[in-house]
Structures are given as C-alpha cells and as structure tokens.
PDB file of N, CA and C in Angstrom:
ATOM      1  N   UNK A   1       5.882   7.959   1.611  1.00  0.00           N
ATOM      2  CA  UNK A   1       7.281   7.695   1.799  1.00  0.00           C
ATOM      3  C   UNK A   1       7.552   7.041   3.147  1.00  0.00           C
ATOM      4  N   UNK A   2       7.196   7.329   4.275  1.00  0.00           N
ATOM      5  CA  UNK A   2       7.121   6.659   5.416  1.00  0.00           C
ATOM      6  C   UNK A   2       6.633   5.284   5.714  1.00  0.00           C
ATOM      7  N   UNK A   3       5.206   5.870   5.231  1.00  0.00           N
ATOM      8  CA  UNK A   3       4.594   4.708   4.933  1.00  0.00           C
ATOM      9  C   UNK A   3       5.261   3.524   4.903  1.00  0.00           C
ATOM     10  N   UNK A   4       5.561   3.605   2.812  1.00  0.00           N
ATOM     11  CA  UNK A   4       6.372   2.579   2.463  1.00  0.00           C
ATOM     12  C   UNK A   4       7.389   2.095   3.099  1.00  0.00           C
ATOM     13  N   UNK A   5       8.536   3.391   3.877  1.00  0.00           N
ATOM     14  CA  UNK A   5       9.600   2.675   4.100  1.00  0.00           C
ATOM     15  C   UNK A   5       9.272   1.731   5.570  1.00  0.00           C
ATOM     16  N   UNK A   6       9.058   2.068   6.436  1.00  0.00           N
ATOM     17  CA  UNK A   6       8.164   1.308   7.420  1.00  0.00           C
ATOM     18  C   UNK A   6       7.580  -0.025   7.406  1.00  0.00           C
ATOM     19  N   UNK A   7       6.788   0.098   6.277  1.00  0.00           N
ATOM     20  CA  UNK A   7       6.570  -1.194   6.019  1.00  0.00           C
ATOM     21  C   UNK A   7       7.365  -2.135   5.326  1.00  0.00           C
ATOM     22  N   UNK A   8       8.464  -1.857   4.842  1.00  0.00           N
ATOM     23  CA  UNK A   8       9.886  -2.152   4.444  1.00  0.00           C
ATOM     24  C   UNK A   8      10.353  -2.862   5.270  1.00  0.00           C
ATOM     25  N   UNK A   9      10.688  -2.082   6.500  1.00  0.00           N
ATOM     26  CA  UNK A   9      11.229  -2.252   7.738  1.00  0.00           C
ATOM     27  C   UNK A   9      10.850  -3.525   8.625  1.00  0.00           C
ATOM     28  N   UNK A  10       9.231  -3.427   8.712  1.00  0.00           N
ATOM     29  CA  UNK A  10       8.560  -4.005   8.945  1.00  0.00           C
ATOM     30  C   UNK A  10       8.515  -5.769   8.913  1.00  0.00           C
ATOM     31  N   UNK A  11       8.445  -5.556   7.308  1.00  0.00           N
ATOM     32  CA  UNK A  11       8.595  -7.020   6.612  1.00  0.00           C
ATOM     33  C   UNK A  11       8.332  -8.351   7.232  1.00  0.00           C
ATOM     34  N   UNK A  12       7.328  -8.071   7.848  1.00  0.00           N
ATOM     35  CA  UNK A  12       6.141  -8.879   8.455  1.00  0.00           C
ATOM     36  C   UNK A  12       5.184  -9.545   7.383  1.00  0.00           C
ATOM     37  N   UNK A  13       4.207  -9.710   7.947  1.00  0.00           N
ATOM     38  CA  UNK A  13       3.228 -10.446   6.798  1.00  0.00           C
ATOM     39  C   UNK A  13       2.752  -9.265   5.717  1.00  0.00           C
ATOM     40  N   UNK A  14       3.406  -9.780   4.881  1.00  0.00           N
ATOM     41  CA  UNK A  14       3.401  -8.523   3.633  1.00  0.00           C
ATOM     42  C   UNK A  14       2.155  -8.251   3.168  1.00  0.00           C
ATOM     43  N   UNK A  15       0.682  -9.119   3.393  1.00  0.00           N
ATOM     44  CA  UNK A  15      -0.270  -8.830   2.870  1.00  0.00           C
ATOM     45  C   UNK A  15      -1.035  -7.679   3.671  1.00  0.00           C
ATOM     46  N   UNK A  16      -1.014  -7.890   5.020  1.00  0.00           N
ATOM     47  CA  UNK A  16      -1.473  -7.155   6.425  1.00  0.00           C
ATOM     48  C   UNK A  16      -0.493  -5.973   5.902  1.00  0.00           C
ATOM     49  N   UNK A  17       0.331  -5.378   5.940  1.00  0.00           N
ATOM     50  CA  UNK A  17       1.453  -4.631   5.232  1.00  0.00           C
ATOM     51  C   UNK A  17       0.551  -3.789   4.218  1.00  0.00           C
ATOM     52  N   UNK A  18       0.241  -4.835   3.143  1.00  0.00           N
ATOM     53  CA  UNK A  18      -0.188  -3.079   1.905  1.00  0.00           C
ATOM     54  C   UNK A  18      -1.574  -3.427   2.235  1.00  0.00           C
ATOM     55  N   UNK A  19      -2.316  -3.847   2.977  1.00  0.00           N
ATOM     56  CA  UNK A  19      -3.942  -3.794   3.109  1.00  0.00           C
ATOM     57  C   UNK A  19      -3.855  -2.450   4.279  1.00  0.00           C
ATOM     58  N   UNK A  20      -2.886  -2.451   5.112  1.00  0.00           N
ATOM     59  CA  UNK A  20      -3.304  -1.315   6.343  1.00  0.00           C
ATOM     60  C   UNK A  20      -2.381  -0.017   5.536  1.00  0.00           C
ATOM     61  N   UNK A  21      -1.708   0.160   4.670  1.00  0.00           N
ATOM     62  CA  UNK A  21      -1.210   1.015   3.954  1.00  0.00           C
ATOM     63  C   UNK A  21      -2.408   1.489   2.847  1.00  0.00           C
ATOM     64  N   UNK A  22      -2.859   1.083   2.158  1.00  0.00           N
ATOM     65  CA  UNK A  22      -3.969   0.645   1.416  1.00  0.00           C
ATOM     66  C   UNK A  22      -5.416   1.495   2.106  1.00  0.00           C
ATOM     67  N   UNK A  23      -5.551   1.044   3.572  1.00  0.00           N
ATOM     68  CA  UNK A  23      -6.571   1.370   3.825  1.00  0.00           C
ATOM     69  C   UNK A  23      -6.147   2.915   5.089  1.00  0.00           C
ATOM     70  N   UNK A  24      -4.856   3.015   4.839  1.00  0.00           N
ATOM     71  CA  UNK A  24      -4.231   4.581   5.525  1.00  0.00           C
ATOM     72  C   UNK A  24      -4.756   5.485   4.555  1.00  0.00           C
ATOM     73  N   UNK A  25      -4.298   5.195   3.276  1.00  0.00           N
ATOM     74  CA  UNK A  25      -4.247   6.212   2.048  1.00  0.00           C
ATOM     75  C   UNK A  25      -5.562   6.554   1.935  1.00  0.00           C
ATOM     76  N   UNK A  26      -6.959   5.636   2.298  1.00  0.00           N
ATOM     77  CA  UNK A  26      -8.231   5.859   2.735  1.00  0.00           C
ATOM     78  C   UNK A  26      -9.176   6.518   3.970  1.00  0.00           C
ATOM     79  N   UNK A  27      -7.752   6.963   4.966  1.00  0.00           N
ATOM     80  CA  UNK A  27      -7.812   7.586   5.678  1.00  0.00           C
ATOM     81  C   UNK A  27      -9.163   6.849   6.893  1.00  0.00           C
ATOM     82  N   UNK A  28      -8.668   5.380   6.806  1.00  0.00           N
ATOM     83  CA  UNK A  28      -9.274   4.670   7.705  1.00  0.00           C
ATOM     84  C   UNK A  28      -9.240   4.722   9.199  1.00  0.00           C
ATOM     85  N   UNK A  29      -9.554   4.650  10.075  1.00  0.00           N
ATOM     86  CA  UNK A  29      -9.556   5.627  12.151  1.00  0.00           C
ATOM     87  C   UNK A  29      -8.621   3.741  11.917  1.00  0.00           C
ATOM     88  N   UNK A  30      -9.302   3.059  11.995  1.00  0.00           N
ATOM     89  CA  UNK A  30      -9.224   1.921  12.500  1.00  0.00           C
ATOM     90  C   UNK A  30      -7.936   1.185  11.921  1.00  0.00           C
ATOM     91  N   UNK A  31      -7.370   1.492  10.651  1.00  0.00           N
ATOM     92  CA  UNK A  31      -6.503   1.207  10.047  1.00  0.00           C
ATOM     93  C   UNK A  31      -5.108   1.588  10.609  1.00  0.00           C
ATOM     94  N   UNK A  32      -5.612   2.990  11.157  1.00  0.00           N
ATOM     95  CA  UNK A  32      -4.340   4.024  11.482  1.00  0.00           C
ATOM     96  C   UNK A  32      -4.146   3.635  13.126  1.00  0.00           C
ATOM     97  N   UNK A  33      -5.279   3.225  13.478  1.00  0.00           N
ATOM     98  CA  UNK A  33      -4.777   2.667  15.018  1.00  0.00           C
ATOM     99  C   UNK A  33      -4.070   1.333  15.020  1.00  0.00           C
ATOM    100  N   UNK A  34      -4.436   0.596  14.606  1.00  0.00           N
ATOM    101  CA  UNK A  34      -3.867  -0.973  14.119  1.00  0.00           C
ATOM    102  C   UNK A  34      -1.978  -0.572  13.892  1.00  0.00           C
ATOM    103  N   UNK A  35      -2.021   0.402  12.898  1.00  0.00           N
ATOM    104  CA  UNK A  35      -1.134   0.770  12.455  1.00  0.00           C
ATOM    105  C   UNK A  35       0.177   1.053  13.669  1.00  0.00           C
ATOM    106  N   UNK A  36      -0.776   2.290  14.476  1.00  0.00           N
ATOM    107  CA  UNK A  36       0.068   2.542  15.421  1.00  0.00           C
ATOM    108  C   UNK A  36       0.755   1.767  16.770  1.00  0.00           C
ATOM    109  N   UNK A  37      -0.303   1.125  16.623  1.00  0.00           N
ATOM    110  CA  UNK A  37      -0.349  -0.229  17.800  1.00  0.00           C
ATOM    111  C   UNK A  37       0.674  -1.111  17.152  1.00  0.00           C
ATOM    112  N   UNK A  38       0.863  -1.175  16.209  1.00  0.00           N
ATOM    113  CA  UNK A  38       1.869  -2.403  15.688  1.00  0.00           C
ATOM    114  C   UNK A  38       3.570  -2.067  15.576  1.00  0.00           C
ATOM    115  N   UNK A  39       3.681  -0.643  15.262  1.00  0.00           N
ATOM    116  CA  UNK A  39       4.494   0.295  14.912  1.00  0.00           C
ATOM    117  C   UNK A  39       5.061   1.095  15.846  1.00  0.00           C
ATOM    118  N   UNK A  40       4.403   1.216  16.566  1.00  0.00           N
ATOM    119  CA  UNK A  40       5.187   2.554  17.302  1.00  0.00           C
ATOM    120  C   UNK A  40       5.829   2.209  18.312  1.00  0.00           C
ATOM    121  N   UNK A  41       5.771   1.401  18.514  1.00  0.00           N
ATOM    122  CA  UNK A  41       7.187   0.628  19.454  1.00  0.00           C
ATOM    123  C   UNK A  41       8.531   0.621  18.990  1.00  0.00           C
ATOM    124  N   UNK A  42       8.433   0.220  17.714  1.00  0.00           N
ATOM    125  CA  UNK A  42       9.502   0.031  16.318  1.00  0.00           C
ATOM    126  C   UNK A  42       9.894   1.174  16.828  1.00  0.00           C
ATOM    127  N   UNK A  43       9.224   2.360  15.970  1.00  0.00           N
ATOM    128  CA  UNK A  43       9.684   4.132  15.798  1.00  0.00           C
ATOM    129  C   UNK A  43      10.035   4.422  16.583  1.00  0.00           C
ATOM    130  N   UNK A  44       9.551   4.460  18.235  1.00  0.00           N
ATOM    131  CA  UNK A  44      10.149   4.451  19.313  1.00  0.00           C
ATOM    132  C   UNK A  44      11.332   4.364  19.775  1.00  0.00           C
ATOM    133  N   UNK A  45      11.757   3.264  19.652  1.00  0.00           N
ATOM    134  CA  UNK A  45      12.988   2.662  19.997  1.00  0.00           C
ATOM    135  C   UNK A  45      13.600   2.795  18.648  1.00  0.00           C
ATOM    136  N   UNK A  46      13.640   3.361  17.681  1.00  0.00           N
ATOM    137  CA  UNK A  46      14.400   3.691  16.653  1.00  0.00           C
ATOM    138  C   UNK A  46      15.106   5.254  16.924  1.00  0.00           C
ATOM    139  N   UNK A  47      13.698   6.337  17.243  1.00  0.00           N
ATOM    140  CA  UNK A  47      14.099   7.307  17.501  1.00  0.00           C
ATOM    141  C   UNK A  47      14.878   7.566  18.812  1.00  0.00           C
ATOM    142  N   UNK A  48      14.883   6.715  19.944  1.00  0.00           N
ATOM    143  CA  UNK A  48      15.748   6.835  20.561  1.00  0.00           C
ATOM    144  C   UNK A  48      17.289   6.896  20.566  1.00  0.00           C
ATOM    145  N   UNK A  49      17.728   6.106  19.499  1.00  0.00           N
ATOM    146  CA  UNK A  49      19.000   6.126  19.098  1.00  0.00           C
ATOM    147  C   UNK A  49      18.925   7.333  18.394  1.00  0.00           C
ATOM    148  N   UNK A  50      18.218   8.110  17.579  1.00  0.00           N
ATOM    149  CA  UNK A  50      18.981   8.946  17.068  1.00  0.00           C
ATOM    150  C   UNK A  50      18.736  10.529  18.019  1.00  0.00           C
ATOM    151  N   UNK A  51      17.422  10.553  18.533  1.00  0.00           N
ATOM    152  CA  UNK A  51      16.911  12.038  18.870  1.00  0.00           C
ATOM    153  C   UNK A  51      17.490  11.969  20.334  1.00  0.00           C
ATOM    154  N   UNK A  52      17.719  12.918  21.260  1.00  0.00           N
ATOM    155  CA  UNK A  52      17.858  13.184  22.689  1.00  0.00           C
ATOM    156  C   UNK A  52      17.387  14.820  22.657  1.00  0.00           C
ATOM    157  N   UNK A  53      16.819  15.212  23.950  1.00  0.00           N
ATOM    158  CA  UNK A  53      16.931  14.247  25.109  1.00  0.00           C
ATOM    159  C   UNK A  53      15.515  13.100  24.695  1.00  0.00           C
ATOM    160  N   UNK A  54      15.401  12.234  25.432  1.00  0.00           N
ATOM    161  CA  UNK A  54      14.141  11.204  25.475  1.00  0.00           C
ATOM    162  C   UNK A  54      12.692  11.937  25.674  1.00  0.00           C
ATOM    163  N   UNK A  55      12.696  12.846  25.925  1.00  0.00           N
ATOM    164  CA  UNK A  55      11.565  13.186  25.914  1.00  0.00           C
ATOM    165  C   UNK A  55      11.064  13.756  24.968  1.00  0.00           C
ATOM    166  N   UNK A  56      11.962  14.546  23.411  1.00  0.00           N
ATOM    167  CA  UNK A  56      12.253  14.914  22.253  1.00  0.00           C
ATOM    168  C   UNK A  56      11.500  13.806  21.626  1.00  0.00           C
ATOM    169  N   UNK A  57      12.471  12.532  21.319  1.00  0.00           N
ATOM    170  CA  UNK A  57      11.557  11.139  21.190  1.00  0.00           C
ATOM    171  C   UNK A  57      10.155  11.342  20.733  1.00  0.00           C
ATOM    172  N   UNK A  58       9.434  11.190  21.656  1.00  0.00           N
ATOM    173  CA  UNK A  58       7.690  10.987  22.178  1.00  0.00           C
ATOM    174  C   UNK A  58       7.387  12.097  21.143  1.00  0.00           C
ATOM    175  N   UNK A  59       7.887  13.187  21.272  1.00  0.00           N
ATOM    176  CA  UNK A  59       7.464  14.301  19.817  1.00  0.00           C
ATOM    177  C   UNK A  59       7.356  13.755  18.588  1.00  0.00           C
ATOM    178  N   UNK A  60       8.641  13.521  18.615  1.00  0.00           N
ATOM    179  CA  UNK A  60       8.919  13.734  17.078  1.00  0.00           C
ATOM    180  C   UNK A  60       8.320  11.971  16.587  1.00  0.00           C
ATOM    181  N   UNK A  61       8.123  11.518  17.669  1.00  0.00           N
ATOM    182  CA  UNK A  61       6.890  10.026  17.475  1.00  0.00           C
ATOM    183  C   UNK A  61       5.665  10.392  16.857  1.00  0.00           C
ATOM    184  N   UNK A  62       5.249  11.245  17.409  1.00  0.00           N
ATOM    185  CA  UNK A  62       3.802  11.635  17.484  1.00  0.00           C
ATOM    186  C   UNK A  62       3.279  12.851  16.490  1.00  0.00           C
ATOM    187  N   UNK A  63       4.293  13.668  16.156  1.00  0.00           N
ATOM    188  CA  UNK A  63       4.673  14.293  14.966  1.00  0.00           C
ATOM    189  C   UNK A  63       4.648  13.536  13.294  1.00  0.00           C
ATOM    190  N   UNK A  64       5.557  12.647  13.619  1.00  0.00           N
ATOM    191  CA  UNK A  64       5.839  11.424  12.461  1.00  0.00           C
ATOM    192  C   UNK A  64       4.422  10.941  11.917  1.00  0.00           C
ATOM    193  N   UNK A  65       3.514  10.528  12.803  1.00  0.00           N
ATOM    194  CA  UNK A  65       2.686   9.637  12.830  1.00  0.00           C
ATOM    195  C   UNK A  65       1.373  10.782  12.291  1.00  0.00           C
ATOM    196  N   UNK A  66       1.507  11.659  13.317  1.00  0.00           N
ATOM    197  CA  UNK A  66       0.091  12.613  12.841  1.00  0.00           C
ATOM    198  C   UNK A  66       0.454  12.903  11.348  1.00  0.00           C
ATOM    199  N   UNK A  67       1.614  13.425  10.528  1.00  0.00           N
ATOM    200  CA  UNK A  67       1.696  13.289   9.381  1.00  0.00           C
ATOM    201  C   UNK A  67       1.390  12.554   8.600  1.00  0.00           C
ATOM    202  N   UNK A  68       1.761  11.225   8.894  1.00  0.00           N
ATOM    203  CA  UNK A  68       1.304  10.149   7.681  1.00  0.00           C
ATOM    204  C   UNK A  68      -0.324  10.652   7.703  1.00  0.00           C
ATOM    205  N   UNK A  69      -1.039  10.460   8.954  1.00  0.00           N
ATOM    206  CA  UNK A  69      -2.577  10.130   9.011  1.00  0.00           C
ATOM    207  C   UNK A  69      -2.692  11.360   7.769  1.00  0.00           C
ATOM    208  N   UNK A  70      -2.055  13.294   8.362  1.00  0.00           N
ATOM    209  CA  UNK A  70      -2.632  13.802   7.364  1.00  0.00           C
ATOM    210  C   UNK A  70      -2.196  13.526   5.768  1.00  0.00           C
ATOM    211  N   UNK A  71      -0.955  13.525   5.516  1.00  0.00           N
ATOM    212  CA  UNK A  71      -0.944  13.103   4.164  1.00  0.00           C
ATOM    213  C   UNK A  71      -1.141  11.825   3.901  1.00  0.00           C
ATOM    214  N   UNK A  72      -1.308  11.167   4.432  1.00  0.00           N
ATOM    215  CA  UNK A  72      -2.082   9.389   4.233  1.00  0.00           C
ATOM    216  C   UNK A  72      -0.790   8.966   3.157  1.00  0.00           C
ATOM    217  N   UNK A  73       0.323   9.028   3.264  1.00  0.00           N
ATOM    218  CA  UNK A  73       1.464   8.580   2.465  1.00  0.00           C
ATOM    219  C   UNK A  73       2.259   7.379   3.311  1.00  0.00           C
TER     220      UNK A  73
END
C-alpha cells in the first residue's frame, strides 16, 4: 500500500518505479537503499507538514520505511 502509493506520487520513470517495487517485494538490501535514497526526501518534507514537533518527523520516517522493508508492500 505504501509502496504503491509512493510510487504514485512519485511518477517518475515508471519503469525504475515497478522494477525497485518489484525487487522490494524480493526483499532486495540494494533495491531498498536506492529506494530510500530517492524517496526519503519526498516523505520527509511531506511529513513535515503534517507531524510536529520536527523531530517526531525523522521517526515516523524511519518507522514508515522499516515497515515497507518488513512487509515488502
């Protein structure tokens, strides 16, 4: 669900899109770093508008993210 919507969001080069989704659900190291490196700037500055204080943020970033890896969704 994240996943997908993210890459929704995203809507970048759609092939890079379901190949690193694709290769999450495979529970790839290298996939999921790519991932985060591309992304978490996005989430970042997304969750800032909604979470406070800012340091809340960086949690619930890093929270978000360790989830997908474990449910690879």
């Amino acid at each position: 669900m994240f996943l997908e919507a993210l890459l929704t969001i995203a809507n970048g080069d759609v092939s890079l899109n379901a190949t690193l989704a694709q290769r999450l659900r495979q529970k790839d190291v290298r996939a999921f770093e790519r991932f985060y490196d591309r992304y978490s700037r996005i989430v970042y500055r997304l969750l800032l508008r909604i979470v406070q204080p800012a340091g809340t943020v960086e949690e619930v970033a890093r929270d978000g993210f360790l989830q997908l890896w474990a449910q690879g969704r």
